[in-house]
Each structure stands twice: as structure tokens, then as C-alpha cells.
N, C-alpha and C. Protein backbone atom coordinates (compact mmCIF):
# COMPACT_ATOMS: atom_id res chain seq x y z
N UNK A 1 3.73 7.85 57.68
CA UNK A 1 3.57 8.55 58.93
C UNK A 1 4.95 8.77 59.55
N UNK A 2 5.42 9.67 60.04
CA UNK A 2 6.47 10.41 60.89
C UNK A 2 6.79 9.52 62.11
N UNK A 3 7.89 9.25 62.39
CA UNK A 3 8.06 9.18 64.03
C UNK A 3 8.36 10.27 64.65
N UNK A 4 7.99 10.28 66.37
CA UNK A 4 8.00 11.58 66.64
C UNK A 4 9.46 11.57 66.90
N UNK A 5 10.58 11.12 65.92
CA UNK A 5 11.68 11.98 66.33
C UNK A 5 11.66 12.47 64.92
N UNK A 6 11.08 12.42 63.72
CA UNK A 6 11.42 12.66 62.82
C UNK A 6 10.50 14.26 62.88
N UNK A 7 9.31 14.05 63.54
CA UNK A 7 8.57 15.33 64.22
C UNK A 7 9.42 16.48 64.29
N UNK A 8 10.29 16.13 65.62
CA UNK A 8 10.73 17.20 66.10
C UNK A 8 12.21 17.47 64.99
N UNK A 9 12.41 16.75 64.36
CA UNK A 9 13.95 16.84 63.68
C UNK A 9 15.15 16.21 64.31
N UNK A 10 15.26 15.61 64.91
CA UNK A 10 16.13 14.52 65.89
C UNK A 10 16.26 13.24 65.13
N UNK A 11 17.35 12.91 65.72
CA UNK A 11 18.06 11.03 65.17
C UNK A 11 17.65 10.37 66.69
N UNK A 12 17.03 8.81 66.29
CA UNK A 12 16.99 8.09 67.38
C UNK A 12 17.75 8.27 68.52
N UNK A 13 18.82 8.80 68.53
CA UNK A 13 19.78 8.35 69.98
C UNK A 13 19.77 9.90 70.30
N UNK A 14 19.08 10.67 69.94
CA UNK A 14 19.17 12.55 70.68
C UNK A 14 19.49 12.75 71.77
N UNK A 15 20.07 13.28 72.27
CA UNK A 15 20.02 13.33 73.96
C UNK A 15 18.79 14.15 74.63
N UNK A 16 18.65 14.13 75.29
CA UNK A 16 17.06 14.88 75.75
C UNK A 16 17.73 16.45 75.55
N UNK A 17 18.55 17.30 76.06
CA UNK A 17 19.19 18.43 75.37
C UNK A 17 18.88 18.69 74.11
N UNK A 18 19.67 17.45 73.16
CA UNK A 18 18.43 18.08 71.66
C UNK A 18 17.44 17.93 71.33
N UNK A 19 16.59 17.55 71.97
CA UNK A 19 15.19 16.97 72.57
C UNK A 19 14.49 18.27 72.46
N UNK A 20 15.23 18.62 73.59
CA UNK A 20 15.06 20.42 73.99
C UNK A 20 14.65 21.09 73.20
N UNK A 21 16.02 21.35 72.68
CA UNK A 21 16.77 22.32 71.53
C UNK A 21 15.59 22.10 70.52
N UNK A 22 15.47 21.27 69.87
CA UNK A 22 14.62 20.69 68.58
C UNK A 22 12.94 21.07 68.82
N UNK A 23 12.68 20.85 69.63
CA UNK A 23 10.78 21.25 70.56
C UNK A 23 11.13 22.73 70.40
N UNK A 24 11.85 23.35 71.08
CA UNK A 24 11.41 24.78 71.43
C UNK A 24 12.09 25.34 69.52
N UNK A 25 12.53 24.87 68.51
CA UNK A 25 12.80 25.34 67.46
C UNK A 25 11.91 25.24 66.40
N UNK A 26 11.25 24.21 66.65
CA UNK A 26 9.85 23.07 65.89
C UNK A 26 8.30 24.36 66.61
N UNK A 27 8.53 24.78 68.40
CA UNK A 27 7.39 25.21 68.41
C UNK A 27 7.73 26.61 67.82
N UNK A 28 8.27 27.18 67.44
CA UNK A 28 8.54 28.62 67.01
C UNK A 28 8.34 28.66 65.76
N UNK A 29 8.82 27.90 65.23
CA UNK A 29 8.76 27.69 63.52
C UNK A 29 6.97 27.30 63.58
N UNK A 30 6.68 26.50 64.03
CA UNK A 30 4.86 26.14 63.87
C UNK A 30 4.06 26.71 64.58
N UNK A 31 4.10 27.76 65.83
CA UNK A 31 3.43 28.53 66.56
C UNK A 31 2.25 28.64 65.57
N UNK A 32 1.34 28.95 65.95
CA UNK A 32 -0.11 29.67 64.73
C UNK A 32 0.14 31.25 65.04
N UNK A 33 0.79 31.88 66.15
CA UNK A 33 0.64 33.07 66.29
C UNK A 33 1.74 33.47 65.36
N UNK A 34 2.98 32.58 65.03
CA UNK A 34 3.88 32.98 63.88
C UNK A 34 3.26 32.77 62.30
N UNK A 35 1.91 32.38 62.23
CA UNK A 35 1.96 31.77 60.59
C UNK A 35 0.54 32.12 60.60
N UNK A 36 0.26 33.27 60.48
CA UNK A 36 -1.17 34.40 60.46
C UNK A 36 -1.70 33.74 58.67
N UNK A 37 -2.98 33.75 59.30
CA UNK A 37 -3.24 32.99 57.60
C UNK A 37 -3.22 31.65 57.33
N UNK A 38 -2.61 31.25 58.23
CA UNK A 38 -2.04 29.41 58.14
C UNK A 38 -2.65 28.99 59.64
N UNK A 39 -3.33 29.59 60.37
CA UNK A 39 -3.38 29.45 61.57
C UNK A 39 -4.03 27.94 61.50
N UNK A 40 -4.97 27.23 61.13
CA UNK A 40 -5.29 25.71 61.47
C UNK A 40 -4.26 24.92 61.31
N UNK A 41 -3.28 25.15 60.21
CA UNK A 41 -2.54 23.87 59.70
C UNK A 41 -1.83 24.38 60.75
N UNK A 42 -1.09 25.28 61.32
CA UNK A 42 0.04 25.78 62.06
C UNK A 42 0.05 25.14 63.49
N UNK A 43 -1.51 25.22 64.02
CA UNK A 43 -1.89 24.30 65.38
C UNK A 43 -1.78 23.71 65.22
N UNK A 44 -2.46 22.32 64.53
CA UNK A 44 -2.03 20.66 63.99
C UNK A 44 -0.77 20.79 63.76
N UNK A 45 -0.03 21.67 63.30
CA UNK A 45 1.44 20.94 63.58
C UNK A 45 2.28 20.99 64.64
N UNK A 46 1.79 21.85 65.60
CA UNK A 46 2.31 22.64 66.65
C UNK A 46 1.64 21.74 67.62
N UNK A 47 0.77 21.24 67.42
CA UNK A 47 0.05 20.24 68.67
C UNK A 47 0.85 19.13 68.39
N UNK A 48 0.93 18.40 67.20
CA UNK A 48 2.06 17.50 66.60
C UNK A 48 3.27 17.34 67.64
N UNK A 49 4.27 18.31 67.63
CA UNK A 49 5.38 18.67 67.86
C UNK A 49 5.20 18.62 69.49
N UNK A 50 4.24 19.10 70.08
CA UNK A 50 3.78 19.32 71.32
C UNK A 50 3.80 17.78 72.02
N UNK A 51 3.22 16.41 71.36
CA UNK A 51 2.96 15.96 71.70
C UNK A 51 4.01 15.09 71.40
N UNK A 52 4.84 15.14 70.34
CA UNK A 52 5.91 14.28 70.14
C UNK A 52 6.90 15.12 71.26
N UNK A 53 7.34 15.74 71.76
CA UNK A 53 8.10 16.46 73.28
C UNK A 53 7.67 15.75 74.20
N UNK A 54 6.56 15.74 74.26
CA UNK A 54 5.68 15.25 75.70
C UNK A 54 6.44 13.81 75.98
N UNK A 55 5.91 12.42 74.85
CA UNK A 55 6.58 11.62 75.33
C UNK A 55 7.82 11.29 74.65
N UNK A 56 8.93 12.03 74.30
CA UNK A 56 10.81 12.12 74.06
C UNK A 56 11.16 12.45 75.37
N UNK A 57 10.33 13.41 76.13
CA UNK A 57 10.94 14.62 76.84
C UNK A 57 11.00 13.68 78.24
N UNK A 58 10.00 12.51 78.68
CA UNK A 58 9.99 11.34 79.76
C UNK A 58 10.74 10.35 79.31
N UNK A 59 11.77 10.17 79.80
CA UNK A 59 12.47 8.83 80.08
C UNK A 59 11.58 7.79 79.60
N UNK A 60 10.56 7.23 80.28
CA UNK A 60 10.22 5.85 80.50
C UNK A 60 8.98 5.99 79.42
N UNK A 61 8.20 6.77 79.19
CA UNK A 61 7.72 7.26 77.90
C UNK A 61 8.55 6.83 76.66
N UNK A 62 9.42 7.91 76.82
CA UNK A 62 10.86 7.74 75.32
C UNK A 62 11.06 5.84 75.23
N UNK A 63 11.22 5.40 76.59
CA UNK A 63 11.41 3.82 76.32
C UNK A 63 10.46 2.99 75.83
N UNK A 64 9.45 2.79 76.09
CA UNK A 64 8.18 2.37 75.37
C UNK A 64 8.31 3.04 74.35
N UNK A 65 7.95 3.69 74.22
CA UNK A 65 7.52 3.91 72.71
C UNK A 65 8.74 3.75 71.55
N UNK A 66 9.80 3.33 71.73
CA UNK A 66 11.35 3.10 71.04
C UNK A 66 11.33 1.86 70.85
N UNK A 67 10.37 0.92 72.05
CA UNK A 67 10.40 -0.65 72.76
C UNK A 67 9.33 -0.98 71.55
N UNK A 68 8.11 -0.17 71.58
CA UNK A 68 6.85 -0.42 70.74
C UNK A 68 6.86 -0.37 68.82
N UNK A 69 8.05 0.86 68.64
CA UNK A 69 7.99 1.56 67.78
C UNK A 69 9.12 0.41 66.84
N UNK A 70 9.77 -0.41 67.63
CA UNK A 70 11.08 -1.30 67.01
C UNK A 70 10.02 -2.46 66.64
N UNK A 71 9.26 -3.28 67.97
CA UNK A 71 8.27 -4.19 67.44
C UNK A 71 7.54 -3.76 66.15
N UNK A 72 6.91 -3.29 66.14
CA UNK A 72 6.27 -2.49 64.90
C UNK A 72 6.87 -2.48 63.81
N UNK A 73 8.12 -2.04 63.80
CA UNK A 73 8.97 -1.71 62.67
C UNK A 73 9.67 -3.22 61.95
N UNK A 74 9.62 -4.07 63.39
CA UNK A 74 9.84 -5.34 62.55
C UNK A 74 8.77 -6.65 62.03
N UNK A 75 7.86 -6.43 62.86
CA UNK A 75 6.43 -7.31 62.41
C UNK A 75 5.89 -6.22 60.79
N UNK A 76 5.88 -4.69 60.36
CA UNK A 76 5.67 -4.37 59.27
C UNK A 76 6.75 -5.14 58.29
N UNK A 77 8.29 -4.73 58.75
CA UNK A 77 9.47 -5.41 57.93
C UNK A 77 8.54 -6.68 57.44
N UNK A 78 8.55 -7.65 58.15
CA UNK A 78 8.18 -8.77 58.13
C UNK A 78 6.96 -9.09 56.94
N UNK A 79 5.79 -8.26 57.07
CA UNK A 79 4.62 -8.73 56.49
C UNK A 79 5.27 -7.99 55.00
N UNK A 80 6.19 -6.74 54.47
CA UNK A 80 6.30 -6.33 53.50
C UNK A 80 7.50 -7.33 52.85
N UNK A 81 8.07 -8.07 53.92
CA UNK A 81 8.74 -9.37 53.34
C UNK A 81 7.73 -10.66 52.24
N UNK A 82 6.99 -11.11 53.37
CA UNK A 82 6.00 -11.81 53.17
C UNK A 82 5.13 -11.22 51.78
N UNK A 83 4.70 -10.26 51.65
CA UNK A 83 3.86 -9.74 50.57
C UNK A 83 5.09 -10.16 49.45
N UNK A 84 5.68 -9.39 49.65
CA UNK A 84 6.58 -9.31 48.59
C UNK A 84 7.22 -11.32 47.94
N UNK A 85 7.36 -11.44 48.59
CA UNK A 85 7.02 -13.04 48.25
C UNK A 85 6.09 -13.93 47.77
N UNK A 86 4.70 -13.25 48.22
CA UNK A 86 3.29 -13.91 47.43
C UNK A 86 3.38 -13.19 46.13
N UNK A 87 3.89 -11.61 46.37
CA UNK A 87 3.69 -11.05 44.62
C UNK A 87 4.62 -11.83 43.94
N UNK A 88 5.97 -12.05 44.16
CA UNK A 88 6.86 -13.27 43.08
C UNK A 88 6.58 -14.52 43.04
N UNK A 89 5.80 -14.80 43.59
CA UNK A 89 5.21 -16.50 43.56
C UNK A 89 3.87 -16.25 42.21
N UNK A 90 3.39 -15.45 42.69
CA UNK A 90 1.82 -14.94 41.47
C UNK A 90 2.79 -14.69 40.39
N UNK A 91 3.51 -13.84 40.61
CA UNK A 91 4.31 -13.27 39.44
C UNK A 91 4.48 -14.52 38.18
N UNK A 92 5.61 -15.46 38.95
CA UNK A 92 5.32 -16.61 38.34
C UNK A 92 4.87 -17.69 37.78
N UNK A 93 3.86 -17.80 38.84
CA UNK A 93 2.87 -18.61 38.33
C UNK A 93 2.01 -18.25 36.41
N UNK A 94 2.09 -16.70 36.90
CA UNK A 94 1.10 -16.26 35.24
C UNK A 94 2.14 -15.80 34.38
N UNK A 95 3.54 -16.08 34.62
CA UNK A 95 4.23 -15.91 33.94
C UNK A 95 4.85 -17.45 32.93
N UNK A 96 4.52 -18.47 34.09
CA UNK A 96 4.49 -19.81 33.48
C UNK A 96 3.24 -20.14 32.58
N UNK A 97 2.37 -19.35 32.92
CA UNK A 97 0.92 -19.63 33.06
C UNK A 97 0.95 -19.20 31.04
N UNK A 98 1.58 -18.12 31.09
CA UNK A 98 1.93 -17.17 29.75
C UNK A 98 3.21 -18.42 28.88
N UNK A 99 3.73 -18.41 29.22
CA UNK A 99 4.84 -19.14 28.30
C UNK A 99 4.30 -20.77 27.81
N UNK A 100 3.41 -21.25 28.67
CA UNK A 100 2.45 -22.55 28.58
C UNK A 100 1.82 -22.02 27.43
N UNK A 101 1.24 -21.52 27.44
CA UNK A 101 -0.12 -21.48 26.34
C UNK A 101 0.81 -20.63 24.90
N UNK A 102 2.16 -19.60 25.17
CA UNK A 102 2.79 -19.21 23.53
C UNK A 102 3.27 -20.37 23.14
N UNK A 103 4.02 -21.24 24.30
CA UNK A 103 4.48 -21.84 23.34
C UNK A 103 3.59 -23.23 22.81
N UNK A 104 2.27 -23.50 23.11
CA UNK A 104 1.30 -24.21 22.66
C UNK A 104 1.12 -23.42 21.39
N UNK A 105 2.07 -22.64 21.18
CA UNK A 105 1.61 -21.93 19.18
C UNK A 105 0.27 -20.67 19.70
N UNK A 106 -0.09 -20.55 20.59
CA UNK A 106 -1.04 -19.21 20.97
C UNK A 106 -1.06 -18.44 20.35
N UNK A 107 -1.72 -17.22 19.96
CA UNK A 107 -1.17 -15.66 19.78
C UNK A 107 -1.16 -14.88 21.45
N UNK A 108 -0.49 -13.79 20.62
CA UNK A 108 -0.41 -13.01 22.02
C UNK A 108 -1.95 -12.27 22.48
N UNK A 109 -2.94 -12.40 21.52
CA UNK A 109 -4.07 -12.17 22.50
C UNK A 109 -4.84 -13.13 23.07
N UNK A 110 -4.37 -14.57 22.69
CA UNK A 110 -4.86 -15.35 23.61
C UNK A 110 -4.13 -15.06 24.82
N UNK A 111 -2.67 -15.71 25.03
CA UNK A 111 -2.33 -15.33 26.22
C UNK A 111 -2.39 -14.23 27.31
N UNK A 112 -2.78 -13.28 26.44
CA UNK A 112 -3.51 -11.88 27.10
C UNK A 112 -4.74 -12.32 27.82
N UNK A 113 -5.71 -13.12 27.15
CA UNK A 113 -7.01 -13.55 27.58
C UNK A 113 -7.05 -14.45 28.83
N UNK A 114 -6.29 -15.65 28.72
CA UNK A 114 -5.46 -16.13 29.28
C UNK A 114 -5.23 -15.85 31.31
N UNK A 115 -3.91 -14.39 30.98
CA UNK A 115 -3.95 -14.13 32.02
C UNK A 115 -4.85 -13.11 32.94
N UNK A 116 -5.63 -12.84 31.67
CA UNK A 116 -7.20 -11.77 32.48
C UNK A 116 -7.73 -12.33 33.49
N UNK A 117 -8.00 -13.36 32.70
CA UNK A 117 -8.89 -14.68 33.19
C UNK A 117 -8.74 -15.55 34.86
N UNK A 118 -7.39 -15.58 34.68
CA UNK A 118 -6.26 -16.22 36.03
C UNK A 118 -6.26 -14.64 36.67
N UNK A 119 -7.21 -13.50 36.73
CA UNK A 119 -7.09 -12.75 37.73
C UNK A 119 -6.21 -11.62 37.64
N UNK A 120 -5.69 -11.66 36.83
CA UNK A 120 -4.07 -10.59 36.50
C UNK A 120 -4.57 -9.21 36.03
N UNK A 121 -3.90 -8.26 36.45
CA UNK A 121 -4.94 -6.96 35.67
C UNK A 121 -3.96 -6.75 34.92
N UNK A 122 -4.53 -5.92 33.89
CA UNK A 122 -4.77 -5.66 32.55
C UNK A 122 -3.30 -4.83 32.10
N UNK A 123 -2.70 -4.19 32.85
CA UNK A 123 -1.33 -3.63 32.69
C UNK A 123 -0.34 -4.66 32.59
N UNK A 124 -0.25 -5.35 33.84
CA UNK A 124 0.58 -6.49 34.03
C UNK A 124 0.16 -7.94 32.77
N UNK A 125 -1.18 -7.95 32.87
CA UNK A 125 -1.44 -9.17 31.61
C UNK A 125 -0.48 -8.88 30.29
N UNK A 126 -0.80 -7.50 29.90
CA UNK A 126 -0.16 -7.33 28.83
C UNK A 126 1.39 -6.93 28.58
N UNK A 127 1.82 -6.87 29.99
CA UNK A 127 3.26 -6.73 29.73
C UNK A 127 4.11 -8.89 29.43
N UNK A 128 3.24 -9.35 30.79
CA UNK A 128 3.56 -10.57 30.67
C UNK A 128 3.21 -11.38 29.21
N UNK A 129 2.44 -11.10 28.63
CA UNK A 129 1.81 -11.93 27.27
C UNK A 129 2.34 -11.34 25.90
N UNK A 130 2.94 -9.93 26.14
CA UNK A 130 4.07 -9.55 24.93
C UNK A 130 5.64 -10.03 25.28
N UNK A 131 6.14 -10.14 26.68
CA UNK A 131 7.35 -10.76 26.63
C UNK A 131 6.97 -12.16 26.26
N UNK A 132 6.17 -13.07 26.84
CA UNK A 132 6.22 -14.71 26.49
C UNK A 132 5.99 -14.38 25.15
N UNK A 133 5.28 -13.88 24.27
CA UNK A 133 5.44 -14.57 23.11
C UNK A 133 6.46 -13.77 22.11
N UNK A 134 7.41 -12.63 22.78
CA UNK A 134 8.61 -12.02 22.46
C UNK A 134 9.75 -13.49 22.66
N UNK A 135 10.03 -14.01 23.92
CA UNK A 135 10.62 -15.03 24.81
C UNK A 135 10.38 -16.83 23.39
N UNK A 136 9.16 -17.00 23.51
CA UNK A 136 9.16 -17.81 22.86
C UNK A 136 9.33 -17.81 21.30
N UNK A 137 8.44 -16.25 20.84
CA UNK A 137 9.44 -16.33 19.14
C UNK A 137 11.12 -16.20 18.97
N UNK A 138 11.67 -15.70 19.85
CA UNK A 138 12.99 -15.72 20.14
C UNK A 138 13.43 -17.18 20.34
N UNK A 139 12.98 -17.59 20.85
CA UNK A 139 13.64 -19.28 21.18
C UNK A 139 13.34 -19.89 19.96
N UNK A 140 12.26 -20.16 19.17
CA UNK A 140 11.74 -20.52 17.99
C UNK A 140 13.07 -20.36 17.08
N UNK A 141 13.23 -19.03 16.98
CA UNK A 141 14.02 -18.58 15.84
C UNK A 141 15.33 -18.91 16.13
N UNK A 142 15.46 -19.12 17.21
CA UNK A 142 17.16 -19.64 17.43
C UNK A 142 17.10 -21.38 17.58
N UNK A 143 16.22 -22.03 17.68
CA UNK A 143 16.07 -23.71 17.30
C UNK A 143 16.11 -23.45 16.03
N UNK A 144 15.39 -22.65 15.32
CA UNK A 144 15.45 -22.81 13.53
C UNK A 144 16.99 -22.98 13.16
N UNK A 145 17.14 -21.71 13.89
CA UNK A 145 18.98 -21.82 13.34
C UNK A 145 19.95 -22.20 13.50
N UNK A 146 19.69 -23.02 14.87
CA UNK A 146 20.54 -24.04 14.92
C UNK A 146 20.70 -25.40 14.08
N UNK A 147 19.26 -25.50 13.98
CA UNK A 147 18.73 -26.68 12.81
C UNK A 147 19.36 -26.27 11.77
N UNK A 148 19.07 -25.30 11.03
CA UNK A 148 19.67 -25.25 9.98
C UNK A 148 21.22 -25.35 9.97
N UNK A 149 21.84 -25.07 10.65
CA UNK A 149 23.54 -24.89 11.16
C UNK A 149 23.78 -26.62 10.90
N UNK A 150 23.24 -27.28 11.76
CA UNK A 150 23.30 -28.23 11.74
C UNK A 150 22.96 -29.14 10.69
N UNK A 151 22.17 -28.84 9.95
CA UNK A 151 22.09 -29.07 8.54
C UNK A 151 22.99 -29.40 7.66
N UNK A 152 23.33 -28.15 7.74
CA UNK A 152 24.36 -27.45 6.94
C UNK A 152 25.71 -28.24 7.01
N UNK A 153 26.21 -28.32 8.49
CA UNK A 153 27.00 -29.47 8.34
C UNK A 153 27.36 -30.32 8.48
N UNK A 154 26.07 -30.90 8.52
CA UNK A 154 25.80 -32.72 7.66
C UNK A 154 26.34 -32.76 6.30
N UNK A 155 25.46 -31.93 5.70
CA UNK A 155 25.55 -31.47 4.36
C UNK A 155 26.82 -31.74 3.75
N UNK A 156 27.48 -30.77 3.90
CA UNK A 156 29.20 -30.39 4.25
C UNK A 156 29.85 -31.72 4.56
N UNK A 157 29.57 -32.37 5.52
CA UNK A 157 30.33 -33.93 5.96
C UNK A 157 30.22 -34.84 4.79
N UNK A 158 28.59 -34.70 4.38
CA UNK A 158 28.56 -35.70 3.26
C UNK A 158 29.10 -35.31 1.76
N UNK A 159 29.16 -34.12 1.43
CA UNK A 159 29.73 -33.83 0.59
C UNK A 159 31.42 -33.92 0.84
N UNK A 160 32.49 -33.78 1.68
CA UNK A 160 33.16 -34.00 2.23
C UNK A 160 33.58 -35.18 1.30
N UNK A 161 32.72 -36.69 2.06
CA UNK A 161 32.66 -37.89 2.24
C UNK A 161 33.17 -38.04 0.40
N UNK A 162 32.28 -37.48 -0.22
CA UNK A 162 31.61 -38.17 -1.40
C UNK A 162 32.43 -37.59 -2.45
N UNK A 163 33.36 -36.65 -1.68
CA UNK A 163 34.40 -35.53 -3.07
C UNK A 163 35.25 -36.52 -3.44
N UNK A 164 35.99 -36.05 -4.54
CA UNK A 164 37.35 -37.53 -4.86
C UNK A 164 38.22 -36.69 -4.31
N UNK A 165 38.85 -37.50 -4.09
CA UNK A 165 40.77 -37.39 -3.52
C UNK A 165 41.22 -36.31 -4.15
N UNK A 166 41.96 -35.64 -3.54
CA UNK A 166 42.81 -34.57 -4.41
C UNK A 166 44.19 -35.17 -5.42
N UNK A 167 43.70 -34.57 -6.10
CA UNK A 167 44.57 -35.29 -7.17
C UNK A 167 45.98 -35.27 -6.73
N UNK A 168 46.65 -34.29 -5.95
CA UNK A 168 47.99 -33.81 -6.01
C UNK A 168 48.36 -35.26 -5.03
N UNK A 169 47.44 -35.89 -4.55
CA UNK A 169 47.87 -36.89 -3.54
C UNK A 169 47.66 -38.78 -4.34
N UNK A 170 48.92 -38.69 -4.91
CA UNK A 170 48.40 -40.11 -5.76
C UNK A 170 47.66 -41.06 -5.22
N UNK A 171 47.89 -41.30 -3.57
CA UNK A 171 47.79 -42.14 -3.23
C UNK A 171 45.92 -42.36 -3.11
N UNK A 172 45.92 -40.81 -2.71
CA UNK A 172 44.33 -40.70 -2.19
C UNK A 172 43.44 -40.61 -3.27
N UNK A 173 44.17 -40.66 -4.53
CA UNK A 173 43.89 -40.59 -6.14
C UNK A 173 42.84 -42.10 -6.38
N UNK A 174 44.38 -43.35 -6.13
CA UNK A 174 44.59 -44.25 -6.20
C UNK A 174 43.02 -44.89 -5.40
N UNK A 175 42.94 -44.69 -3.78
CA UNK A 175 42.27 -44.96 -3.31
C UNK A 175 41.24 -44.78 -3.61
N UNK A 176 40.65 -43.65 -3.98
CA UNK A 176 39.14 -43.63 -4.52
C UNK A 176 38.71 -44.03 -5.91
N UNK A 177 40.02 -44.37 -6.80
CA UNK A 177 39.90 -45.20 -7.81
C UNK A 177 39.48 -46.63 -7.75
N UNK A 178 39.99 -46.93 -6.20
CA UNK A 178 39.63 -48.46 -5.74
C UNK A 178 38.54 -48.60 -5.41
N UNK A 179 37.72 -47.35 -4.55
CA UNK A 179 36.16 -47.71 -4.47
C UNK A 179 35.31 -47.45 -5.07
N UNK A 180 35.79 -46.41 -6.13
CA UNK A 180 34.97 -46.67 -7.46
C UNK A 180 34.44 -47.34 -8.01
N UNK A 181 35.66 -48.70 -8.12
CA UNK A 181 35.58 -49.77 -9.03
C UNK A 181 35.32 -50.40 -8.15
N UNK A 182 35.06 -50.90 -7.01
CA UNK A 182 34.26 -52.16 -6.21
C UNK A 182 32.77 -51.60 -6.16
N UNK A 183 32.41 -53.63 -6.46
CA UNK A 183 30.46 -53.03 -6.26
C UNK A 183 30.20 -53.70 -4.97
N UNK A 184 29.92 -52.91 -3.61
CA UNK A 184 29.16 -53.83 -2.59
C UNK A 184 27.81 -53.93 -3.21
């Protein structure tokens, strides 16, 4: 919905002059006697315009309703704050709600089922229940490979451990000749 300064074509702080200016340009442009053919919509907008003048065009009118129109504007602020906070709290909740049950090993049409169930519609279920179990085969596959990394060099350490001395080094020759030959 319009405020009536947005009605007439004016910025909050207009001076009543473009107040003026803006009403008598708004009723010419929307007259019904200018827009033959259009004549209903032309009145409704012209009564519009008529009535957004009426109270711009009074002082103490213009103040109330600037006084009313700010309350308003911040108790809506407010509740589209508030909403918007219950939707990221839900958001989460079936988004935990989703990553609980993939990574219990699920498929993704359980977790689809899942978040039907917990209330979620059917667009959003299925965006949330292909990322979690996108999210959790991704994590899967990168524990695998770290495991294996890690494996790998154990592996490597113990082979390391267990190589003989390089020959070019008598000493380290020598040395693993010595634990060769001892039996713990």
C-alpha cells in the first residue's frame, strides 16, 4: 500500500508548496474527464490523490498521520524482525532435524519423510534432505580420506623403521648389523 506522499509523488519532508504543485499535477493527470474510457479507475485514483491532499495539505492532519504512520512503520519493522527469526529458528531446527537422521546412515527419502512429517512443506523438505545427505556424504568421504592418509603414513613410518641403514653410511650399516644379531 502507498503512503499518501508516495500518492501524490512527494518525499516525506515536501513543503506544502510541493504539496500543491504535486495535487494539482496528480489531479490532471487522473481527472476521469482526462482518461475517457478509463473513467472508473481514473476516479479511484483521483479520489485517492484527493484525499491524500486533504490530509498533507493541514498541518496538524500532516502531523498525525507522519506521528501514526512512523509508529506503524516501526511495530511492522518489528514483527517482520520477529518473523524472520522464528523462520531461522524452524529453519534450523529441520535442518538439524535432517542431518540427525543422514547421518544415522538414512537415505535421502527418509529424511525427506522425516521433514514432511515435522510439518515442513514439500519444496523446502526436499531442498533440506538433498543438502544433508549431499553435507553428510561429503563429510563421510573426507573422514575416509583422511583415514586413509593417515594410514598411509603409519605405513611409511613403519616401513621407514624396518628399512636397513644405507649402506653409504658405515656406521648406520654397522648399527643395524647390531640389531640384527641381538635376540630380545
Amino acid at each position: 500500500m502507498a503512503t499518501l506522499y508516495e500518492t501524490l509523488g512527494v518525499d516525506e519532508h515536501a513543503t506544502e508548496e510541493d504539496i500543491k504543485r504535486a495535487y494539482r499535477k496528480a489531479a490532471m493527470r487522473c481527472h476521469p474527464d482526462r482518461n475517457v474510457g478509463n473513467e472508473d479507475a481514473a476516479r479511484a485514483k483521483f479520489l485517492e490523490i484527493k484525499e491524500a491532499y486533504a490530509i498533507l495539505s493541514d498541518r496538524a492532519q500532516r502531523e498525525v498521520y507522519d506521528r501514526i504512520y512512523t509508529e506503524e512503520m516501526r511495530r511492522w519493522e518489528e514483527r517482520v524482525r520477529q518473523e524472520e527469526a522464528e523462520r531461522e529458528a524452524l529453519c534450523a531446527q529441520r535442518v538439524s532435524l535432517a542431518m540427525r537422521f543422514a547421518s544415522q546412515g538414512h537415505n535421502r527419502d527418509v529424511v525427506f519423510g522425516v521433514l514432511l512429517g515435522a510439518q515442513c512443506d514439500e519444496p523446502a523438505a526436499r531442498q533440506i534432505a538433498d543438502s544433508a545427505i549431499a553435507l553428510h556424504e561429503s563429510r563421510q568421504a573426507r573422514e575416509e580420506k583422511e583415514e586413509r592418509e593417515e594410514e598411509r603414513a603409519v605405513k611409511k613410518d613403519e616401513e621407514k623403521d624396518a628399512a636397513p641403514a644405507d649402506a653409504s653410511n658405515p656406521f648406520g650399516t654397522m648399527w643395524f648389523q647390531f640389531l640384527n644379531n641381538m635376540r630380545f
